[in-house]
PDB file of N, CA and C in Angstrom:
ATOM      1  N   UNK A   1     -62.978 -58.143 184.261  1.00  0.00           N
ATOM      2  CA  UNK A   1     -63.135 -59.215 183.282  1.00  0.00           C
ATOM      3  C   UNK A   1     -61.820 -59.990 183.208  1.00  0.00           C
ATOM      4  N   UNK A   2     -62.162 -61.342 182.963  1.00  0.00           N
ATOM      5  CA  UNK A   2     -60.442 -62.162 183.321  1.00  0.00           C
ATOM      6  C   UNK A   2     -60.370 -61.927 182.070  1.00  0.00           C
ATOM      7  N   UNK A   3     -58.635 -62.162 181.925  1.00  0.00           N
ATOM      8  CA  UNK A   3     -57.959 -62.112 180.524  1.00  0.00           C
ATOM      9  C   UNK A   3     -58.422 -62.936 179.511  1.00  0.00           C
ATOM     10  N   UNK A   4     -58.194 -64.112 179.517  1.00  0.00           N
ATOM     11  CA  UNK A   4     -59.457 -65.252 178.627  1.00  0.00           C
ATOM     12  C   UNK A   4     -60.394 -64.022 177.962  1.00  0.00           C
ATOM     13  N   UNK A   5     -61.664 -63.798 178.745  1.00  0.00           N
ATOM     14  CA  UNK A   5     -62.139 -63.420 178.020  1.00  0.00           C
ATOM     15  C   UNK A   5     -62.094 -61.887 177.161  1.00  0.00           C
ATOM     16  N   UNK A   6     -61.487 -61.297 177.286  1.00  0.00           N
ATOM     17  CA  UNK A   6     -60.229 -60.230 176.743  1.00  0.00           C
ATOM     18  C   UNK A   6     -59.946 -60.302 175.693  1.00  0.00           C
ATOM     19  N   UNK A   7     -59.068 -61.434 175.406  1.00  0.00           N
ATOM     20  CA  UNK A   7     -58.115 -61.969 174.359  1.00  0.00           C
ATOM     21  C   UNK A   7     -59.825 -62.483 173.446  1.00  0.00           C
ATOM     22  N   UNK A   8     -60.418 -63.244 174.066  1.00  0.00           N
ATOM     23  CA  UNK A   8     -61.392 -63.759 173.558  1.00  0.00           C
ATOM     24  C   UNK A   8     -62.059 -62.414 172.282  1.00  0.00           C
ATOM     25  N   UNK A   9     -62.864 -61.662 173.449  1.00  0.00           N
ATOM     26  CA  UNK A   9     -63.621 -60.342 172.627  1.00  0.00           C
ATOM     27  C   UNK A   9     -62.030 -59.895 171.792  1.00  0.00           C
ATOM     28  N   UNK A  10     -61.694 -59.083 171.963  1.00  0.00           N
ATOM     29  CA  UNK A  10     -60.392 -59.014 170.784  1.00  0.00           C
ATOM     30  C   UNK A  10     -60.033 -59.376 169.578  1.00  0.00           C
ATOM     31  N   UNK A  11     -60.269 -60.738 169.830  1.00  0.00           N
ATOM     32  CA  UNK A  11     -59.948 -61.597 168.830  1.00  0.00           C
ATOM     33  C   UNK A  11     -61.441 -61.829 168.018  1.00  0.00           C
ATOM     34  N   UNK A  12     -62.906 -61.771 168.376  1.00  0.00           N
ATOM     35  CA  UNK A  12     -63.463 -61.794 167.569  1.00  0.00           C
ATOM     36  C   UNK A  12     -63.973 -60.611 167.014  1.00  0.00           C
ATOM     37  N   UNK A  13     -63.650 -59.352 167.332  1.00  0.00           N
ATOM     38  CA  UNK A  13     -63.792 -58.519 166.738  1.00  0.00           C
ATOM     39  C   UNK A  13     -62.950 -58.047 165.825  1.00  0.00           C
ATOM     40  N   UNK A  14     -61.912 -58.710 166.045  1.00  0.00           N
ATOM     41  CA  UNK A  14     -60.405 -58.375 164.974  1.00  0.00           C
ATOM     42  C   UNK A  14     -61.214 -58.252 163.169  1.00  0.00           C
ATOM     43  N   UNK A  15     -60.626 -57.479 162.491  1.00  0.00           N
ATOM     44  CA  UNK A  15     -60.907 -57.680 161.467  1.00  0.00           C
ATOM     45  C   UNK A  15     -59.721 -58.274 160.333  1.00  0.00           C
ATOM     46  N   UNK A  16     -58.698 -58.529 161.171  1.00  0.00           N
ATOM     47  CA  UNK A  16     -57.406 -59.138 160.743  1.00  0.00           C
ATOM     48  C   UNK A  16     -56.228 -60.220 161.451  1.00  0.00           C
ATOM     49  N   UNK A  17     -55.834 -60.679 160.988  1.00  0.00           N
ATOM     50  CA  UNK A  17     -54.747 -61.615 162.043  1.00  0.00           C
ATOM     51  C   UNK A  17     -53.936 -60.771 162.531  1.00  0.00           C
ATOM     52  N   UNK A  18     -54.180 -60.970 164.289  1.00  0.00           N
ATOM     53  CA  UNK A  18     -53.291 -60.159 164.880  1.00  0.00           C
ATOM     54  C   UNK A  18     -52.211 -60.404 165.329  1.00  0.00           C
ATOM     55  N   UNK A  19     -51.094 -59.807 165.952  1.00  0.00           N
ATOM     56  CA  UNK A  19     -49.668 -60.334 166.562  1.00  0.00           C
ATOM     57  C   UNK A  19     -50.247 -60.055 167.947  1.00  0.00           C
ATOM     58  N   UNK A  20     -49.274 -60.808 169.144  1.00  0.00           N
ATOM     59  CA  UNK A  20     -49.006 -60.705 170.555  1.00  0.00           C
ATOM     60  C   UNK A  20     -49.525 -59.359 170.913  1.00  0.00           C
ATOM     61  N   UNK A  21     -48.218 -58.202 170.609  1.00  0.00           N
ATOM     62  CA  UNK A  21     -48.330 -57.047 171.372  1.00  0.00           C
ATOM     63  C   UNK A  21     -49.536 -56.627 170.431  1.00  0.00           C
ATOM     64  N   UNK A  22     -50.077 -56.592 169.187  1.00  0.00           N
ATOM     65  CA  UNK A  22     -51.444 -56.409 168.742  1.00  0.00           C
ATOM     66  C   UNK A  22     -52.790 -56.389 169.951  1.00  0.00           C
ATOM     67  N   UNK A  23     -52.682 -57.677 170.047  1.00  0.00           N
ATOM     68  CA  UNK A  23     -53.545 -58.192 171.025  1.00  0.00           C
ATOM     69  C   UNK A  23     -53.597 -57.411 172.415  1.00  0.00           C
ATOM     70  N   UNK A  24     -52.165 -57.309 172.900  1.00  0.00           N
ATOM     71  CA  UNK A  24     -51.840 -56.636 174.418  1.00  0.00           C
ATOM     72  C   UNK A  24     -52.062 -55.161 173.733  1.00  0.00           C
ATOM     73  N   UNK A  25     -52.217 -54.438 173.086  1.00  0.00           N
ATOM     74  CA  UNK A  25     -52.513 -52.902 172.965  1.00  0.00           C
ATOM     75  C   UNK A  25     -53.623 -52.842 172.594  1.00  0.00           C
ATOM     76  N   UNK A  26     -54.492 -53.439 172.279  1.00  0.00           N
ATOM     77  CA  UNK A  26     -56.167 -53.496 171.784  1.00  0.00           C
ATOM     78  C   UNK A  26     -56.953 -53.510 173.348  1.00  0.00           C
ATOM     79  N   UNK A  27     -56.324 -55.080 174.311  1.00  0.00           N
ATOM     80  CA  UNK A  27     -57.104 -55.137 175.530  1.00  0.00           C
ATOM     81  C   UNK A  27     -56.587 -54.155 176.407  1.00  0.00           C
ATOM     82  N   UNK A  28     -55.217 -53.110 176.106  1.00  0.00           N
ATOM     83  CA  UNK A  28     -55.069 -52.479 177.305  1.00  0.00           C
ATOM     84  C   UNK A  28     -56.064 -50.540 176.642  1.00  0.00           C
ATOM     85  N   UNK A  29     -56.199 -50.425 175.928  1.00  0.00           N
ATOM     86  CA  UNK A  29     -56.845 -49.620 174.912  1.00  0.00           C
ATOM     87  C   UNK A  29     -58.756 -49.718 175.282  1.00  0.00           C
ATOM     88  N   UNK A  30     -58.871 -50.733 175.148  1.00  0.00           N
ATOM     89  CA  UNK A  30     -60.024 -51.096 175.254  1.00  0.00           C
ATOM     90  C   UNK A  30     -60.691 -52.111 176.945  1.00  0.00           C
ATOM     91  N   UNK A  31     -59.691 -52.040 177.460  1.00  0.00           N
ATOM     92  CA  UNK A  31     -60.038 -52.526 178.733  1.00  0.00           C
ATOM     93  C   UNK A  31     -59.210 -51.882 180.269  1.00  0.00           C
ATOM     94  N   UNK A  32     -58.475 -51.080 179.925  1.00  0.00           N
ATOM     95  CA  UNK A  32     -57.628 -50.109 180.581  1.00  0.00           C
ATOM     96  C   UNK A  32     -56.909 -51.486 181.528  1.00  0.00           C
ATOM     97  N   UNK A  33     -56.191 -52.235 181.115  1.00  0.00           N
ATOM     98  CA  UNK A  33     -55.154 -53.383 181.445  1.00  0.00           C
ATOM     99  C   UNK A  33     -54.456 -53.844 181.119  1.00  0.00           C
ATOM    100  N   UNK A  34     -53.017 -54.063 181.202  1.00  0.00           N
ATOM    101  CA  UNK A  34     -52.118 -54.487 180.587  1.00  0.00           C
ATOM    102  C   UNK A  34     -51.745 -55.844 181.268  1.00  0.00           C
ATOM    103  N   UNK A  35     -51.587 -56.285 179.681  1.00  0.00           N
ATOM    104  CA  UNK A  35     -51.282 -57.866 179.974  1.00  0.00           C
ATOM    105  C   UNK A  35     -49.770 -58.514 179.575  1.00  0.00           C
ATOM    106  N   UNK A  36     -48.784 -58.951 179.661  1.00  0.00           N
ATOM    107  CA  UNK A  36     -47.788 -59.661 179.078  1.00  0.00           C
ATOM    108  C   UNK A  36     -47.933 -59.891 177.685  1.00  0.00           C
ATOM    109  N   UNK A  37     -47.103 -59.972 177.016  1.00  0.00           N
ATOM    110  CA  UNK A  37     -47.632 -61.428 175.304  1.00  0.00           C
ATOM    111  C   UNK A  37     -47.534 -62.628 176.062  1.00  0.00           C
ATOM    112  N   UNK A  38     -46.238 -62.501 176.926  1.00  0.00           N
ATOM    113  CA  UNK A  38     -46.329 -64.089 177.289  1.00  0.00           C
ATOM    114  C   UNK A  38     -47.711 -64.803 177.740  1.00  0.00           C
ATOM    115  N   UNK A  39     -48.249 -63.899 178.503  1.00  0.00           N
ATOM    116  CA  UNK A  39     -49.055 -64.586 179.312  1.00  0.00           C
ATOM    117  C   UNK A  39     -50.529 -64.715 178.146  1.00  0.00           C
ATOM    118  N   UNK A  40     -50.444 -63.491 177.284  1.00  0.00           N
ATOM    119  CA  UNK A  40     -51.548 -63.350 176.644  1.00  0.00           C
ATOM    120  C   UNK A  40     -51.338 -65.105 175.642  1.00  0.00           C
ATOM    121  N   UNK A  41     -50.335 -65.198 175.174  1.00  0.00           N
ATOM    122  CA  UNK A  41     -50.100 -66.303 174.418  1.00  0.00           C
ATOM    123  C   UNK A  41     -50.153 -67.593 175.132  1.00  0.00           C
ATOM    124  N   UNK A  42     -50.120 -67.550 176.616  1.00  0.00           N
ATOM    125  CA  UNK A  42     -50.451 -68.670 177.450  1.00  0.00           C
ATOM    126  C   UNK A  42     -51.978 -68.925 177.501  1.00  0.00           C
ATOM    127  N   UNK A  43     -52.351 -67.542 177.607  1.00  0.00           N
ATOM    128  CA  UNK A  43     -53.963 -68.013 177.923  1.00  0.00           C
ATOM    129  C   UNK A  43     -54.694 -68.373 176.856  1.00  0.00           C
ATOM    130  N   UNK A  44     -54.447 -68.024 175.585  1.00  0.00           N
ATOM    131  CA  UNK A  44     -54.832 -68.136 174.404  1.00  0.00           C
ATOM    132  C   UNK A  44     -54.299 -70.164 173.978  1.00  0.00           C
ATOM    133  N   UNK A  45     -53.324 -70.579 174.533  1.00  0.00           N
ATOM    134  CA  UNK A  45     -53.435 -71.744 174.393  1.00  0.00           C
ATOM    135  C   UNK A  45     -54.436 -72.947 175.437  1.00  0.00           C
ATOM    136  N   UNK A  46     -54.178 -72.313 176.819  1.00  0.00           N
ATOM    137  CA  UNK A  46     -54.985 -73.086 177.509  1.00  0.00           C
ATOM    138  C   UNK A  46     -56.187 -72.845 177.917  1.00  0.00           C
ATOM    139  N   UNK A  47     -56.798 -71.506 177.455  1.00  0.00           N
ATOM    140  CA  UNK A  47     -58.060 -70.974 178.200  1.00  0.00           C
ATOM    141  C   UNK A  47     -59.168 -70.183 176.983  1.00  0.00           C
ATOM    142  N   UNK A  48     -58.356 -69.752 176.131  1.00  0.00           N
ATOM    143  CA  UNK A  48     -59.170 -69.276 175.247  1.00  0.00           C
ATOM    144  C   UNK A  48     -59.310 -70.608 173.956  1.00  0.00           C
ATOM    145  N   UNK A  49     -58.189 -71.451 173.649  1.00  0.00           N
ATOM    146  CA  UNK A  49     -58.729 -72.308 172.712  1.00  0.00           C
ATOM    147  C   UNK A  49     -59.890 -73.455 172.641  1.00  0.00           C
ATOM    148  N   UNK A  50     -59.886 -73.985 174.299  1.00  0.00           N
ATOM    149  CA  UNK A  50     -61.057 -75.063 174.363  1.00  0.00           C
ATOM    150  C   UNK A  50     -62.506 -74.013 174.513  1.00  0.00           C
ATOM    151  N   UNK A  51     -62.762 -72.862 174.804  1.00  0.00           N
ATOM    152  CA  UNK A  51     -64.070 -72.139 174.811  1.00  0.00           C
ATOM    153  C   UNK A  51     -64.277 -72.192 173.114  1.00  0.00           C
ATOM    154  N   UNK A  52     -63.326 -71.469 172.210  1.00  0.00           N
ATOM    155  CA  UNK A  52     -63.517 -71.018 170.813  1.00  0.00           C
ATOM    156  C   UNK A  52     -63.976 -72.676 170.315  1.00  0.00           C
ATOM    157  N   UNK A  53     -63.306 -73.809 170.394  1.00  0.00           N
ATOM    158  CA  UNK A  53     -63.550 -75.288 170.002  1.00  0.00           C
ATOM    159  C   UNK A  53     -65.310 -75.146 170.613  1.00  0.00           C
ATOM    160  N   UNK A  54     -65.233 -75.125 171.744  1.00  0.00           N
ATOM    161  CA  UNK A  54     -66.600 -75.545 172.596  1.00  0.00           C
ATOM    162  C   UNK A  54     -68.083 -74.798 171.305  1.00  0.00           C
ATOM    163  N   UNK A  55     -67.678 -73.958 171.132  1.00  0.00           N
ATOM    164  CA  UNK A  55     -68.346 -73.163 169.463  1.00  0.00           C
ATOM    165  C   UNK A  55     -68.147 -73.628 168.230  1.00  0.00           C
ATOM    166  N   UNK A  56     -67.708 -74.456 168.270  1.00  0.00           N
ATOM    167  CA  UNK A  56     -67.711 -74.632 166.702  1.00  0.00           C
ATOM    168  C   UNK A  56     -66.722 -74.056 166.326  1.00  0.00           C
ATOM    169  N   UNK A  57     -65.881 -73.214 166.730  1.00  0.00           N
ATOM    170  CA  UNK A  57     -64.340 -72.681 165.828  1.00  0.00           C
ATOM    171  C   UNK A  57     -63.283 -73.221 166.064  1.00  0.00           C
ATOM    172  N   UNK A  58     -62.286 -71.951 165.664  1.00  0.00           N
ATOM    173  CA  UNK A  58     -60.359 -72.805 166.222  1.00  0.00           C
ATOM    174  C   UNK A  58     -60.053 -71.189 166.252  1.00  0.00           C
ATOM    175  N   UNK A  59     -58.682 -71.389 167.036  1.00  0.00           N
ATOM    176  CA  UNK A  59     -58.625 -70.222 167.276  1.00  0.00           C
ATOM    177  C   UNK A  59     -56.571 -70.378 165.955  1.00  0.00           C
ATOM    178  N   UNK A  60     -56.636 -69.817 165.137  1.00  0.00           N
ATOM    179  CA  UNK A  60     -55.813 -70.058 164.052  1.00  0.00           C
ATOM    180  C   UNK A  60     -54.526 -69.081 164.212  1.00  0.00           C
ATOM    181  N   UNK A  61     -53.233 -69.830 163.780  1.00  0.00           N
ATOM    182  CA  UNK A  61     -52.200 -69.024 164.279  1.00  0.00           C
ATOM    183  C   UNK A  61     -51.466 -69.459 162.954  1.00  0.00           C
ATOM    184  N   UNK A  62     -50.347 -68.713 162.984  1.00  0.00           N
ATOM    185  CA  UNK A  62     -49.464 -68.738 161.959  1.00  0.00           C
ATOM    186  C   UNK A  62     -48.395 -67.762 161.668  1.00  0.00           C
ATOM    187  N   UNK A  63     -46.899 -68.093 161.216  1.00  0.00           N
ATOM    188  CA  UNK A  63     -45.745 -67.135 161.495  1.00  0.00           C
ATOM    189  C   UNK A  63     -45.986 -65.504 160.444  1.00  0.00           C
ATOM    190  N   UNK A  64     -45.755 -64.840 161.190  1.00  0.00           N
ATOM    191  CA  UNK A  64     -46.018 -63.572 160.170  1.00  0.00           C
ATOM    192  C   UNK A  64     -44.742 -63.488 159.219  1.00  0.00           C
ATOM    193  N   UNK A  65     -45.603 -63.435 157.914  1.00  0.00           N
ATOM    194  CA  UNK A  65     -44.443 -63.055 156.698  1.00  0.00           C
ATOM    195  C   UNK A  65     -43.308 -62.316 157.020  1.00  0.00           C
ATOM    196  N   UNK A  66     -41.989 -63.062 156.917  1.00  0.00           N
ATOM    197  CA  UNK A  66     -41.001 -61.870 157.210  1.00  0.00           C
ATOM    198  C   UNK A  66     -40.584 -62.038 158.881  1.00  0.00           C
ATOM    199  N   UNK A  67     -41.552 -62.165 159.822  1.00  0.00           N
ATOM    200  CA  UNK A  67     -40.868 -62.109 161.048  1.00  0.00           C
ATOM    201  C   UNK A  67     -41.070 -63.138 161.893  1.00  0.00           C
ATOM    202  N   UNK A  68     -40.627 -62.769 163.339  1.00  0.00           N
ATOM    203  CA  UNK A  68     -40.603 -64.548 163.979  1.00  0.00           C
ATOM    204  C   UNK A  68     -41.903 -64.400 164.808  1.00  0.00           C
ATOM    205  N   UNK A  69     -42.383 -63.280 164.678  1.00  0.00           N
ATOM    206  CA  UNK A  69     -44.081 -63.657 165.441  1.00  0.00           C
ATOM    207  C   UNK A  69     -44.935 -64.372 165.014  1.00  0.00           C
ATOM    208  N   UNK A  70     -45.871 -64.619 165.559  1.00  0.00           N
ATOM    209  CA  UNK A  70     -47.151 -65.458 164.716  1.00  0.00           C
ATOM    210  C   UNK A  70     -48.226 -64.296 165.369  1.00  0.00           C
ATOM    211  N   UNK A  71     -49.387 -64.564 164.017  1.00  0.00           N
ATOM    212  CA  UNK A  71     -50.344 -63.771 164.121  1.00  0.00           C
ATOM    213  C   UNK A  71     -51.902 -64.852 164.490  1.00  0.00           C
ATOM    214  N   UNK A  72     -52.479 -64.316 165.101  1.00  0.00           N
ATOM    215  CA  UNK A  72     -53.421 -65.415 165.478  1.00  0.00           C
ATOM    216  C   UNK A  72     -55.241 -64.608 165.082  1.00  0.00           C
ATOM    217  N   UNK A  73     -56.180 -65.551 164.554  1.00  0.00           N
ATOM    218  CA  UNK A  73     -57.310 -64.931 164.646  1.00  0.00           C
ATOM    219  C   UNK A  73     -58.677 -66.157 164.795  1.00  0.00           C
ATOM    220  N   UNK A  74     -59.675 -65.951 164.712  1.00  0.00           N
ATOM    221  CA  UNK A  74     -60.876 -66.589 164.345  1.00  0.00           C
ATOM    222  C   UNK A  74     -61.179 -67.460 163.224  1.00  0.00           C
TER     223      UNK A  74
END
């Protein structure tokens, strides 16, 4: 399964806003693969946001209280 859709399932099953390595320990947990943040945060801008739009959503980000990550969800 390509990463896109990875990050994709992940993210809509999240029941919370997640961080980067969040994301990279859920798909390597649940898909036996490890991915970068970088890259996970690349694909999530160019590959996972126009599918989530193409539905009717957004895919929503924002700095986590306190630290310099951002947490992203549905």
């Amino acid at each position: 399964m390509a990463c896109k859709y990875q990050i994709l399932k992940v993210l809509e099953s999240a029941k919370k806003p997640l961080a980067l390595h969040d994301i990279q320990q859920k798909i390597a947990s649940r898909f036996r693969q490890m991915h970068e943040t970088t890259a996970i945060s690349a694909r999530i801008r160019g590959d996972v946001r126009p599918i989530v739009r193409a539905n009717g959503m957004d895919v929503f980000s924002k700095r986590a209280p306190g630290k310099c990550a951002h947490v992203y969800w549905l």
